[in-house]
Structures are given as structure tokens and as C-alpha cells.
PDB file of N, CA and C in Angstrom:
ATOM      1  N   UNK A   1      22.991  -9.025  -3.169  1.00  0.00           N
ATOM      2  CA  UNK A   1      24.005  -8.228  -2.445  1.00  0.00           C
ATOM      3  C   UNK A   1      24.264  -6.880  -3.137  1.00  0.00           C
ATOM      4  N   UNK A   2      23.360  -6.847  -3.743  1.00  0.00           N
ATOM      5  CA  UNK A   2      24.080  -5.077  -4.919  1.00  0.00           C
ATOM      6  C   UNK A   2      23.461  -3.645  -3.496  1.00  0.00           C
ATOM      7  N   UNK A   3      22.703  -4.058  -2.878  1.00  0.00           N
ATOM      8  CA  UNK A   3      22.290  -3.011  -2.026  1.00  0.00           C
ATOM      9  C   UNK A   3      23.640  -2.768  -1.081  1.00  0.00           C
ATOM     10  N   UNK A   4      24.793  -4.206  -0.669  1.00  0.00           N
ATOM     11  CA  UNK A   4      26.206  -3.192  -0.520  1.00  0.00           C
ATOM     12  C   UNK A   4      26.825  -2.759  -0.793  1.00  0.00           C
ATOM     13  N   UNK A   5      27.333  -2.780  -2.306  1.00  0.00           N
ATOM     14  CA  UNK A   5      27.738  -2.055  -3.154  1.00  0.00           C
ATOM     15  C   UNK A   5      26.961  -0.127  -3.244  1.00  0.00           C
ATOM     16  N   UNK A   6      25.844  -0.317  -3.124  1.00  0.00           N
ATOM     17  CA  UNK A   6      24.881   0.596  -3.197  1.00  0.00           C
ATOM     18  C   UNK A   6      25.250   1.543  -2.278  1.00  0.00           C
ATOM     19  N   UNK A   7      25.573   1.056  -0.705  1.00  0.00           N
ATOM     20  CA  UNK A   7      25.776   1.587   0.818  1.00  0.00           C
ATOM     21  C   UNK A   7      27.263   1.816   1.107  1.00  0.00           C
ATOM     22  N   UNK A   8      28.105   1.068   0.676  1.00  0.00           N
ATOM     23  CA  UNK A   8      29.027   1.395   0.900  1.00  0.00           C
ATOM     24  C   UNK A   8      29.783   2.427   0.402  1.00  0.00           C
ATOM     25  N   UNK A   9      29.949   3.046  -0.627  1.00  0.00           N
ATOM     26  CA  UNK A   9      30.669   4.472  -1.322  1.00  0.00           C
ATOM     27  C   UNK A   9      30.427   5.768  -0.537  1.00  0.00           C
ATOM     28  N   UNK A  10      29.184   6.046   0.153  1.00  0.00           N
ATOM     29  CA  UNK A  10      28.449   6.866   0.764  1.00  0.00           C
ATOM     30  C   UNK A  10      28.958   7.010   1.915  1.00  0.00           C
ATOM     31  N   UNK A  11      29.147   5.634   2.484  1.00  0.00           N
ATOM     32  CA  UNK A  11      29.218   5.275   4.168  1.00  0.00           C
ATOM     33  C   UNK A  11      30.755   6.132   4.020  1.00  0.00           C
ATOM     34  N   UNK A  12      31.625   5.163   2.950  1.00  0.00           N
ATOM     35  CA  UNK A  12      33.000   5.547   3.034  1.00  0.00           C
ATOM     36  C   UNK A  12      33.200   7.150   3.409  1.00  0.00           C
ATOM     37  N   UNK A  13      32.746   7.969   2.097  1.00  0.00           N
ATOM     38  CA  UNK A  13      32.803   8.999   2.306  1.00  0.00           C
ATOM     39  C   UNK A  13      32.442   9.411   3.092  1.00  0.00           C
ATOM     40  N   UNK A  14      31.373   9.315   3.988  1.00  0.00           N
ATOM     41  CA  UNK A  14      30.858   9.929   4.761  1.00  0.00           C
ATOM     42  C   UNK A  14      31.707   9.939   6.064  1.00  0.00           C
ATOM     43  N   UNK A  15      32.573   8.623   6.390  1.00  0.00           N
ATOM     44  CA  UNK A  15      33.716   8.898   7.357  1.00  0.00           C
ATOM     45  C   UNK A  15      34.952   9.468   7.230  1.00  0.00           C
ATOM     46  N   UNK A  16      35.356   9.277   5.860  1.00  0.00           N
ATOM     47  CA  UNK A  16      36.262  10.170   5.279  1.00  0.00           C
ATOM     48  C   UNK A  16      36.049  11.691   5.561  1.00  0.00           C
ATOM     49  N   UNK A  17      34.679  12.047   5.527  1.00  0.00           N
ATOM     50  CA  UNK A  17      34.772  13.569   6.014  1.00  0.00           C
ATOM     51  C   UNK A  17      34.745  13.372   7.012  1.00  0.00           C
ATOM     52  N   UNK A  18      34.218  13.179   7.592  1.00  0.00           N
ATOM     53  CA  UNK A  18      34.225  13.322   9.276  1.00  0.00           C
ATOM     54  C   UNK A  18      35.522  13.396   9.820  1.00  0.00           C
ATOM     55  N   UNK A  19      36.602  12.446   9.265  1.00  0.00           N
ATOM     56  CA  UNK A  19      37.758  12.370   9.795  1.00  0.00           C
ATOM     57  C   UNK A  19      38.544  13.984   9.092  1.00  0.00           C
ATOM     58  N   UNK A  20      38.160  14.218   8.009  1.00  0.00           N
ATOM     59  CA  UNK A  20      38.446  15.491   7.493  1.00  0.00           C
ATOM     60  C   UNK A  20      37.984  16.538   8.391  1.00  0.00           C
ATOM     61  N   UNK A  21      37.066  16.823   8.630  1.00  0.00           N
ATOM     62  CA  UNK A  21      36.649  17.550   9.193  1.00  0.00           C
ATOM     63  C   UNK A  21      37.034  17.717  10.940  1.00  0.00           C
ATOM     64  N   UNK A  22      37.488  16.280  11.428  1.00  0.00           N
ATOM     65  CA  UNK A  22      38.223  16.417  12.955  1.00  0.00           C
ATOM     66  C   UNK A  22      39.660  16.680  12.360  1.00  0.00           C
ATOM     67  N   UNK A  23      39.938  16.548  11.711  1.00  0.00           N
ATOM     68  CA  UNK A  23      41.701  17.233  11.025  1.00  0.00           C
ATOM     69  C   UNK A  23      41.213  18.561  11.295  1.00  0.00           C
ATOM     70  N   UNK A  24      40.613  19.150  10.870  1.00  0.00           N
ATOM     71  CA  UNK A  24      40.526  20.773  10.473  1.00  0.00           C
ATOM     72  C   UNK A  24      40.096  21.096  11.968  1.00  0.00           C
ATOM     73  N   UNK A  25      39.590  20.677  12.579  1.00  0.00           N
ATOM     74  CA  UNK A  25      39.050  21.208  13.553  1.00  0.00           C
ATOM     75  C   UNK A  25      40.106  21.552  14.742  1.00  0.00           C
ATOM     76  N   UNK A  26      40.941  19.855  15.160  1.00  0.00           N
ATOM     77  CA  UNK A  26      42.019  19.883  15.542  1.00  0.00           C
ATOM     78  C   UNK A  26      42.941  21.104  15.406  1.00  0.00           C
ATOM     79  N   UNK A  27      43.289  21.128  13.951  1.00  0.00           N
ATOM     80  CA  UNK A  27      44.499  21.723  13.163  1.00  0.00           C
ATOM     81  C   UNK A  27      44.015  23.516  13.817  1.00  0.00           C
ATOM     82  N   UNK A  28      42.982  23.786  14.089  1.00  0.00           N
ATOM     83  CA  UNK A  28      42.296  24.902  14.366  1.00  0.00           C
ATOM     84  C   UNK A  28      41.808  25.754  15.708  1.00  0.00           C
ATOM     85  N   UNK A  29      42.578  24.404  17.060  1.00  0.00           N
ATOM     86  CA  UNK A  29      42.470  24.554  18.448  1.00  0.00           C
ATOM     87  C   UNK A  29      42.182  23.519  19.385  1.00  0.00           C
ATOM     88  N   UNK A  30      42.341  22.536  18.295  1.00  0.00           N
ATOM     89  CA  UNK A  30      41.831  21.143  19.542  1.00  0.00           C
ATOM     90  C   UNK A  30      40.616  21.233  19.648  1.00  0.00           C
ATOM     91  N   UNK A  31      40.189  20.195  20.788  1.00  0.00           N
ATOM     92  CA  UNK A  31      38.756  19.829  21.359  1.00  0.00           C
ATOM     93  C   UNK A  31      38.303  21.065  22.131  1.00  0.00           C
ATOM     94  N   UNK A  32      38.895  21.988  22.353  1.00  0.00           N
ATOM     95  CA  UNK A  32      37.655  23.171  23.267  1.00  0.00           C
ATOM     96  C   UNK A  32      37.156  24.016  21.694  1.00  0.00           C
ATOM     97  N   UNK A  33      37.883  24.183  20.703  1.00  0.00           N
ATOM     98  CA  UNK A  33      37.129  24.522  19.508  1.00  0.00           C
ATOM     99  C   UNK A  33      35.989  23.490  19.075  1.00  0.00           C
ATOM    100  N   UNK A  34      36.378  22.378  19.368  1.00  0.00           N
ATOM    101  CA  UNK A  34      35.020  21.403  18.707  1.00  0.00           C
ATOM    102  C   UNK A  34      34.174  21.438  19.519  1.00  0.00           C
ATOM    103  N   UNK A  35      34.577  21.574  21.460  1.00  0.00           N
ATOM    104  CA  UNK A  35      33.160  21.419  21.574  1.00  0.00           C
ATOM    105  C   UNK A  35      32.468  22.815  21.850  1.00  0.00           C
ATOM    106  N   UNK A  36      33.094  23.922  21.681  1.00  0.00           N
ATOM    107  CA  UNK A  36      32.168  24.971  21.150  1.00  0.00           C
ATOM    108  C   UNK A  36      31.559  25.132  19.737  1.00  0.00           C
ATOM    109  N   UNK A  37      31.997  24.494  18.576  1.00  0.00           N
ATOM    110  CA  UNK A  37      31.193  24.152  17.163  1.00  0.00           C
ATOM    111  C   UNK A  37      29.830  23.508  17.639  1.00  0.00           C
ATOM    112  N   UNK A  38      29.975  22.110  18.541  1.00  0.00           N
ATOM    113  CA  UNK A  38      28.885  21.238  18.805  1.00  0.00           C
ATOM    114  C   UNK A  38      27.983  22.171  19.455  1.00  0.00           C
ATOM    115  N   UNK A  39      27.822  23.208  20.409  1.00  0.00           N
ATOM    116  CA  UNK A  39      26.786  24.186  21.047  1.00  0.00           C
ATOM    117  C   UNK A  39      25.988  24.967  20.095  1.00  0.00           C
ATOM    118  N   UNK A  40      26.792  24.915  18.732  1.00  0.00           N
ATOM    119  CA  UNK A  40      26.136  25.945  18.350  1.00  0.00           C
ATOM    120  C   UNK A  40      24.820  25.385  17.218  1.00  0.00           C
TER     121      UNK A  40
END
């Protein structure tokens, strides 16, 4: 089982930003700012 130990720190973070990153995005105009980020 050490390969979840291995996967998991990464995974975490990796939703941790994401959720960081929909904060900022939000905080910055809502969803018509995000989905003009996603076009580009």
C-alpha cells in the first residue's frame, strides 16, 4: 500500500489548487470570467 501514500499528497494538493484557483477566479467576476480563461 505505500504507492497510496505515494498518490495521495499530490492528488490533495492538486484539488486544493483548483479550489484555490476557482476562489480567485470567482473573487475576480464569476463564471463569465472563467469561461473566457477556458477559450483561451
Amino acid at each position: 500500500m505505500d504507492y497510496v501514500s505515494a498518490i495521495v499528497p499530490p492528488l490533495v494538493m492538486a484539488i486544493g489548487f483548483g479550489f484555490l484557483v476557482r476562489a480567485i477566479i470567482r473573487s475576480q467576476g464569476g463564471t463569465q470570467k472563467a469561461k473566457e480563461d477556458s477559450l483561451d
